[in-house]
Protein backbone atom coordinates (compact mmCIF):
# COMPACT_ATOMS: atom_id res chain seq x y z
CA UNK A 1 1.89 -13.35 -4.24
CA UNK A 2 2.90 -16.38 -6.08
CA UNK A 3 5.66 -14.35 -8.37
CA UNK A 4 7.32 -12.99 -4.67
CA UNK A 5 7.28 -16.33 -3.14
CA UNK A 6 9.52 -17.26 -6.38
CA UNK A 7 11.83 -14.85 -5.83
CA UNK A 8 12.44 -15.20 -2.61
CA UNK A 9 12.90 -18.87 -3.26
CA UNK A 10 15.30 -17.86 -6.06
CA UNK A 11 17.80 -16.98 -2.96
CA UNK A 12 17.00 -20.10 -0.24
CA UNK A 13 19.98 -22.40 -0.22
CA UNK A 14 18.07 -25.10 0.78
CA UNK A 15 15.92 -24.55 -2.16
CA UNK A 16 18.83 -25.06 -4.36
CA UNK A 17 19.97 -28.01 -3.09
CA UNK A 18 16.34 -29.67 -3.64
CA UNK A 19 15.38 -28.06 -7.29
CA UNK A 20 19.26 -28.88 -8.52
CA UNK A 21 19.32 -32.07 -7.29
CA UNK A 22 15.69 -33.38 -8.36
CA UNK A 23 15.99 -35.68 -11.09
CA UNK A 24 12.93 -33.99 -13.37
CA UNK A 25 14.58 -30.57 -13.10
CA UNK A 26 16.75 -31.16 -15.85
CA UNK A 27 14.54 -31.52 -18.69
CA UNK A 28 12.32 -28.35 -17.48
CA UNK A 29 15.62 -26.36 -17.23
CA UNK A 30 17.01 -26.95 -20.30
CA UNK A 31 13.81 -25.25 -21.85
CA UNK A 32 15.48 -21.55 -20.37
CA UNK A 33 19.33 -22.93 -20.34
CA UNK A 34 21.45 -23.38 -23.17
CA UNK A 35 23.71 -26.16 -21.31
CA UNK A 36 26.38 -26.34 -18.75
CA UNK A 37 29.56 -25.59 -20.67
CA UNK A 38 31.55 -23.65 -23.12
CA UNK A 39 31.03 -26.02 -26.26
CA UNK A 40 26.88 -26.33 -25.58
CA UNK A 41 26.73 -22.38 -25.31
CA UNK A 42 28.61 -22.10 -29.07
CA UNK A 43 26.36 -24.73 -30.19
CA UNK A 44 23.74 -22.98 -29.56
CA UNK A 45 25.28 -19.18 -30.90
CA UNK A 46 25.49 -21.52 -34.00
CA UNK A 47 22.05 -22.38 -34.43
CA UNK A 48 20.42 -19.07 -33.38
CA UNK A 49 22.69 -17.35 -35.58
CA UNK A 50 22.13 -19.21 -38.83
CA UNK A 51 18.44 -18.61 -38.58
CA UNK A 52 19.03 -14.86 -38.48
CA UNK A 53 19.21 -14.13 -34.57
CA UNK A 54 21.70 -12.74 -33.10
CA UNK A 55 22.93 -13.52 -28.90
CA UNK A 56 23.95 -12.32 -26.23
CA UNK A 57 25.86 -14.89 -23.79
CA UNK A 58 25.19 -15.03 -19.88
CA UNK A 59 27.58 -16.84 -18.01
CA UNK A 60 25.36 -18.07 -15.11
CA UNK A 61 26.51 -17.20 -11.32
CA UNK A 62 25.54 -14.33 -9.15
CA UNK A 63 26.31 -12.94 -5.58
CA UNK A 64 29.70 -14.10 -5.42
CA UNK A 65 31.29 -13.37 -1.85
CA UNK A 66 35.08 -13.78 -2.36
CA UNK A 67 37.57 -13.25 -4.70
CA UNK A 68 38.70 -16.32 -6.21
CA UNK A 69 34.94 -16.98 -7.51
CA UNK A 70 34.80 -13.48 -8.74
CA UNK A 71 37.90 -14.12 -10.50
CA UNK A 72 36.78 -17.58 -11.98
CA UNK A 73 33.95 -16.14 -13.57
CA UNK A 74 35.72 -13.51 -15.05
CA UNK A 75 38.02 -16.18 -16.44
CA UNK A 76 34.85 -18.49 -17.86
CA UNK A 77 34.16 -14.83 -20.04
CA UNK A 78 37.74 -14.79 -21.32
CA UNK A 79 37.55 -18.21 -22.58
CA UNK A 80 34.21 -17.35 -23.93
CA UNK A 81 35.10 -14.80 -25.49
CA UNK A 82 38.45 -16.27 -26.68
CA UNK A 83 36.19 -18.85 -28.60
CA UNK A 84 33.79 -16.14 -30.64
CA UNK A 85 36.79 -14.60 -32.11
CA UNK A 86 38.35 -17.62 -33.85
CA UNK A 87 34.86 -19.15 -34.83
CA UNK A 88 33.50 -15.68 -36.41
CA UNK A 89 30.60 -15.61 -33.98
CA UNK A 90 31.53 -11.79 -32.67
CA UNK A 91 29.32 -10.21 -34.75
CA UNK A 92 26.47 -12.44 -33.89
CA UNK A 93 27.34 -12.76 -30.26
CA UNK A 94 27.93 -10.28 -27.35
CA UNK A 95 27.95 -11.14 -23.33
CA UNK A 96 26.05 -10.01 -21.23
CA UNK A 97 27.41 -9.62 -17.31
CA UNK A 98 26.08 -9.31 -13.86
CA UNK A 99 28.70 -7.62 -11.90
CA UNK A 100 27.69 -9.42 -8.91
CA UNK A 101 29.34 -12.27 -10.45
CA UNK A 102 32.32 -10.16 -10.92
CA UNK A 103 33.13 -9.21 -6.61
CA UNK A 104 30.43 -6.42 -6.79
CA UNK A 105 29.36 -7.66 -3.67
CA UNK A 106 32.36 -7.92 -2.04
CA UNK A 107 32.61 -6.63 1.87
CA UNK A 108 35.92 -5.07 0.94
CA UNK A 109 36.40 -2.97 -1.98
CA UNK A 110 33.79 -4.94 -4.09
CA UNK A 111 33.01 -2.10 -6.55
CA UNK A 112 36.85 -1.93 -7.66
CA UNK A 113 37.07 -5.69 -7.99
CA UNK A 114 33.53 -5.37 -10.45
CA UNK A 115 35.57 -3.11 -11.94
CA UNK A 116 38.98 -4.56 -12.60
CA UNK A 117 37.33 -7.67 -13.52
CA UNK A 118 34.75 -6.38 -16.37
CA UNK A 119 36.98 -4.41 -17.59
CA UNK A 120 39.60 -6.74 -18.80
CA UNK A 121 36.09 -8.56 -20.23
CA UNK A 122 35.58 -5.67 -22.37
CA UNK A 123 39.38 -5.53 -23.50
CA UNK A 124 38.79 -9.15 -24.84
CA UNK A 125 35.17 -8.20 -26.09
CA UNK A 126 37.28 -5.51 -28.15
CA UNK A 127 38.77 -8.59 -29.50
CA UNK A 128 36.53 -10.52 -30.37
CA UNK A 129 34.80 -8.07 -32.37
CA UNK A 130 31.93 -8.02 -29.78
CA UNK A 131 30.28 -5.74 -26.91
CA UNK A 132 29.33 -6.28 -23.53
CA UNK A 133 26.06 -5.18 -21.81
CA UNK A 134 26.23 -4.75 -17.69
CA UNK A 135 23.07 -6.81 -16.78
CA UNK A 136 21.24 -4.87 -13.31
CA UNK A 137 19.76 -6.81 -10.43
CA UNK A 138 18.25 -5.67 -7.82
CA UNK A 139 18.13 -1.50 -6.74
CA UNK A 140 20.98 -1.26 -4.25
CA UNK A 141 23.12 -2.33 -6.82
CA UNK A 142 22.11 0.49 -9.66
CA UNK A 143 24.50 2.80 -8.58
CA UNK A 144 27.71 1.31 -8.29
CA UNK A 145 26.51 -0.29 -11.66
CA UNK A 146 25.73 2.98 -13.57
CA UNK A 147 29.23 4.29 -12.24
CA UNK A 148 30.84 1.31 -13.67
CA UNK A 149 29.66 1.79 -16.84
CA UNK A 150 30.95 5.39 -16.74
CA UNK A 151 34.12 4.25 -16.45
CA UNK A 152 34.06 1.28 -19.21
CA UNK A 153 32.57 3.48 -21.49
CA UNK A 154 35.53 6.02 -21.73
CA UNK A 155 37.47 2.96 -23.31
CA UNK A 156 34.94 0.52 -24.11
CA UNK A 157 31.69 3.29 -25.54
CA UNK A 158 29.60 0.63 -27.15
CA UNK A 159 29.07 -1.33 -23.26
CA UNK A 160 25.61 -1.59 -22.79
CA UNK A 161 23.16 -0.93 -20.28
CA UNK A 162 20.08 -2.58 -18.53
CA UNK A 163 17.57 -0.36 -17.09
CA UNK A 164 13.98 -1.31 -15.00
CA UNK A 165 11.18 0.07 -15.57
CA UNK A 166 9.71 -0.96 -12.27
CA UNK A 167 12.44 1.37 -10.64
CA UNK A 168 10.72 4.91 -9.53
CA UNK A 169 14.42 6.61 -10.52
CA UNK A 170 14.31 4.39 -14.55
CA UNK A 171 12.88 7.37 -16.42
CA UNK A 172 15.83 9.88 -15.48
CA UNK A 173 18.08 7.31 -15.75
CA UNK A 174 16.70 6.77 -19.30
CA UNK A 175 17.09 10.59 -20.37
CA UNK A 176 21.00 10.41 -19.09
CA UNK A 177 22.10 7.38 -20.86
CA UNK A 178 19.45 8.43 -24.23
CA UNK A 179 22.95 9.39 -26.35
CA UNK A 180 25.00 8.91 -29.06
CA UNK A 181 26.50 5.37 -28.98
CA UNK A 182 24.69 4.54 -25.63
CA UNK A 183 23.16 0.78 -25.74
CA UNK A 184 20.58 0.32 -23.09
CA UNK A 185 18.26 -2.84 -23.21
CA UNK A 186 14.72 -1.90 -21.31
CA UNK A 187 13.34 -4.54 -19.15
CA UNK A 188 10.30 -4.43 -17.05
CA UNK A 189 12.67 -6.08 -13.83
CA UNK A 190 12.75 -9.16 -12.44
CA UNK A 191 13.71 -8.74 -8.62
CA UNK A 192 11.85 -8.47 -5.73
CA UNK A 193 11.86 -4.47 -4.42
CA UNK A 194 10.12 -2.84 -1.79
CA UNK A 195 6.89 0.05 -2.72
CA UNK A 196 9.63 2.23 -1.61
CA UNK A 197 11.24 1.76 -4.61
CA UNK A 198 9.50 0.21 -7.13
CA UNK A 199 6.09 0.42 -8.95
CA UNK A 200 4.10 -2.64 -7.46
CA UNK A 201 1.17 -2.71 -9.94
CA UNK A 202 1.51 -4.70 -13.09
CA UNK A 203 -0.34 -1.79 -15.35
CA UNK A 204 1.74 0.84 -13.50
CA UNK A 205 4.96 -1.48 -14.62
CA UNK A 206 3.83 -0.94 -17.96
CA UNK A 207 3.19 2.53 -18.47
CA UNK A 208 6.58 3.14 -16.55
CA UNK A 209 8.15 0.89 -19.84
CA UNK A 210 6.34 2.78 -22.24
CA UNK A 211 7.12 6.21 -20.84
CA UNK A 212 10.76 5.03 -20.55
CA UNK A 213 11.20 3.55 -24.14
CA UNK A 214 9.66 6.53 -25.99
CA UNK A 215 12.82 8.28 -23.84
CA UNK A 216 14.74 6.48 -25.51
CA UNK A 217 13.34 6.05 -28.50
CA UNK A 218 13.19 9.54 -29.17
CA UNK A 219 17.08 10.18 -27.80
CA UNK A 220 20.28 9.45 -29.83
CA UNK A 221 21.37 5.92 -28.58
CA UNK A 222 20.45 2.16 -29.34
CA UNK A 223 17.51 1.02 -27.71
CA UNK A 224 17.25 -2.66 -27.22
CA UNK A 225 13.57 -3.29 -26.12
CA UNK A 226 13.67 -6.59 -23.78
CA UNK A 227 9.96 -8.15 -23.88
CA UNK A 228 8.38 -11.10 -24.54
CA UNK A 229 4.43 -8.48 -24.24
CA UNK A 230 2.96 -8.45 -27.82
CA UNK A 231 1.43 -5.66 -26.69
CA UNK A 232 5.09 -3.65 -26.04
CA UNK A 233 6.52 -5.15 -29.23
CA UNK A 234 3.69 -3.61 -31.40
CA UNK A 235 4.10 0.11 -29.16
CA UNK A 236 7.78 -0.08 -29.74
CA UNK A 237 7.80 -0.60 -33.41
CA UNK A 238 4.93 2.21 -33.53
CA UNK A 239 7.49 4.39 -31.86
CA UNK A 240 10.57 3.39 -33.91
CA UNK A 241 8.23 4.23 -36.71
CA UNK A 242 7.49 7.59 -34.87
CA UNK A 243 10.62 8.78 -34.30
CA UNK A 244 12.27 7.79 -38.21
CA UNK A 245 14.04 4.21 -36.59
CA UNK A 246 15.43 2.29 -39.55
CA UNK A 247 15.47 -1.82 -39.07
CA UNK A 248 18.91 -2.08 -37.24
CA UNK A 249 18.50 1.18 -35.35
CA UNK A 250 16.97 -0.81 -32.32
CA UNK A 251 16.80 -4.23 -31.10
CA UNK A 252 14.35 -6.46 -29.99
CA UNK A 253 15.22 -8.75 -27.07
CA UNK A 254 14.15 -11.77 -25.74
CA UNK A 255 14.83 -14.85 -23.26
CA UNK A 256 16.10 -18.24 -24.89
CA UNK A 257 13.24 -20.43 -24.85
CA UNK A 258 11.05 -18.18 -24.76
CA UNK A 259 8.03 -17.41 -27.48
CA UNK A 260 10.93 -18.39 -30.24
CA UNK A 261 8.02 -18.93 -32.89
CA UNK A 262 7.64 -14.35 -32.12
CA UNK A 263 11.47 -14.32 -32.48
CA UNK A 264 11.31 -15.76 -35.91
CA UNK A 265 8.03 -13.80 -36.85
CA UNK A 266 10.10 -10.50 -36.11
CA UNK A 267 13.34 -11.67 -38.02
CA UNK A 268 11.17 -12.23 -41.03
CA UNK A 269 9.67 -8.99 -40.93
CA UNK A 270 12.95 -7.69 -40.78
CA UNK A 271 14.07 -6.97 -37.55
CA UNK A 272 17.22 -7.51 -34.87
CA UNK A 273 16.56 -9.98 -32.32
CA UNK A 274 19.13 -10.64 -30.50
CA UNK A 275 18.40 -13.67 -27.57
CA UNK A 276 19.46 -13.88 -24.58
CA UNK A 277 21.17 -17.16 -23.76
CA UNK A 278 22.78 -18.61 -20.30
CA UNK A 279 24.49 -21.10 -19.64
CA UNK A 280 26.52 -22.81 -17.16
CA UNK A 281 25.73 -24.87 -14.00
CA UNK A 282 25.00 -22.41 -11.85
CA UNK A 283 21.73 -21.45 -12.72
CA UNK A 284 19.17 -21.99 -10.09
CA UNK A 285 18.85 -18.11 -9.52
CA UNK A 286 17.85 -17.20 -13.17
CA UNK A 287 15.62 -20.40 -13.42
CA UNK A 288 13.78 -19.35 -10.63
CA UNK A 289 12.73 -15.81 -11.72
CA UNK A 290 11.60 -17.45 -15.09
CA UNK A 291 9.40 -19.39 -13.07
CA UNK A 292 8.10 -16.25 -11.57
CA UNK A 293 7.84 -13.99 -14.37
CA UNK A 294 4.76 -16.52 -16.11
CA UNK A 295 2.40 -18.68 -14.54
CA UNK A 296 2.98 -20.63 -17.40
CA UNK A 297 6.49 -21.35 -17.08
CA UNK A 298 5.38 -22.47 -13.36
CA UNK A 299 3.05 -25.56 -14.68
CA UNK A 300 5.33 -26.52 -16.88
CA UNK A 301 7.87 -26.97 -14.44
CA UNK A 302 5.57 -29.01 -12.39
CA UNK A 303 4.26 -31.16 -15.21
CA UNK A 304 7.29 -32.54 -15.18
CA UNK A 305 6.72 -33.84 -11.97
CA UNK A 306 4.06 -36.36 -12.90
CA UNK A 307 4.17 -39.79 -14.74
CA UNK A 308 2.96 -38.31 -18.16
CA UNK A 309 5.40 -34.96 -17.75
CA UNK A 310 8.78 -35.91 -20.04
CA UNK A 311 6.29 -37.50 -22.57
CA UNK A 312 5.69 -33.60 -23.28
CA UNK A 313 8.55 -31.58 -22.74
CA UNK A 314 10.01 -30.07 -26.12
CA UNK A 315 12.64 -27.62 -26.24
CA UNK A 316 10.93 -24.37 -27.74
């Protein structure tokens, strides 16, 4: 109850105006965001990188309704992306997109728009030395998303996926995209669906992830397992194991500022983490479902409402 009452809060205007504006907020959300602008986002691909992560880059925005803010966040990724090159952060760096950001959501021919837009992204990834993954939000968006990717991957083969595994429809959509040079990170999902849709159950959730990854474990692409679960982490190595996956022949992801001493503990026993950093003022909509996601990311928001909060907020 608490988790849907997030989510639907992660949409409220009025919400925004309140959480952005508070003057505690700040500290809390600096715990999820890696900064406002350009220069705190390679800051931060710096220091992940030299302790053996790698990144992938979110630009923050989502459900833009017209053109010209479709078009400016494009241009925030070309700049981005402009930056990695020069710097030699491409092969520790990659972006990651929501194509909602891009004019997905457009009345008017927003699928084309996505299109145009991402695409000249991945022509500049290209340069960089880097790859883009095509984040997914909520179900009615799947497929004009998946469709997308068809068409970026005829030029642009190593764009990546994201697939839920709280969507009834993930596990087919896992045995099409389960081929050579396919990238698809697995998340459990983050939106709010309808039972029509969606597993509602927790357990069932899980299962669904499991059944999905050892899809794609067993198929011929790159799976990149997104979770934070111990539990997940162990079953997906077991199944890398299973299925004769080197180190390198799957990814682990996982949020920025979240369980970084497990992101370490997994570099050190040799494997790819890659973490997955936003940034940018616009990110009310992607705190918010952090809050959601753990109760504990909920009290510590709220700690920082009282006298005694600051005093204990670290960045993790």
């Amino acid at each position: 109850m608490l988790s849907s009452i997030l989510l639907s809060a992660s949409r409220s205007a009025r919400l925004r105006q309140i959480v952005a504006t508070t003057r505690c907020t700040r500290p809390v959300v600096d715990r999820f965001v890696a900064g406002e602008d350009l220069g705190d986002a390679l800051g931060t691909v710096r220091e992940l990188t030299a302790a053996g992560l790698t990144v992938t880059l979110d630009y923050l925005g989502e459900d833009v309704t017209d053109r010209a803010g479709a078009t400016a966040v494009r241009d925030a990724y070309l700049r981005l992306l402009d930056m990695l090159g020069p710097e030699g952060l491409g092969t520790g760096a990659e972006v990651s997109v929501k194509l909602s950001a891009f004019g997905q959501a457009l009345e008017k021919d927003g699928h084309d728009v996505a299109l145009a837009n991402v695409r000249q992204v991945c022509q500049a990834a290209d340069v960089a030395g880097t790859t883009v993954t095509l984040d997914m939000e909520d179900h009615t968006t799947v497929d004009s998303t998946l469709a997308i990717l068809d068409d970026l991957r005829k030029e642009h083969p190593a764009t990546g996926a994201v697939l839920q595994s709280y969507l009834y429809r993930t596990e087919e959509d896992c045995h099409r995209l389960a081929v050579p040079g396919s990238r698809v990170r697995l998340v459990k999902g983050a939106y709010r669906e309808p039972s029509s849709v969606a597993y509602q159950d927790k357990h069932q959730v899980d299962l669904a992830y499991v059944r999905c990854l050892r899809v794609l474990m067993a198929g011929g692409g790159y799976p990149m397992i997104g979770s934070h679960d111990p539990r997940l982490i162990r079953i997906a190595q077991d199944l890398a194991s299973r299925y004769g996956r080197a180190a390198g022949e799957y990814e682990f992801q996982m949020l920025y500022g979240i369980r970084t001493d497990e992101q370490h503990r997994l570099v050190e026993q040799g494997e790819r983490v890659r973490v997955y950093t936003p940034y940018g003022s616009d990110w009310y909509g992607y705190f918010m479902r952090r809050l959601a996601e753990r109760p504990a990311n909920l009290a510590f928001f709220l700690r920082s409402f009282v006298p005694s909060g600051p005093r204990l907020l670290t960045r993790h």
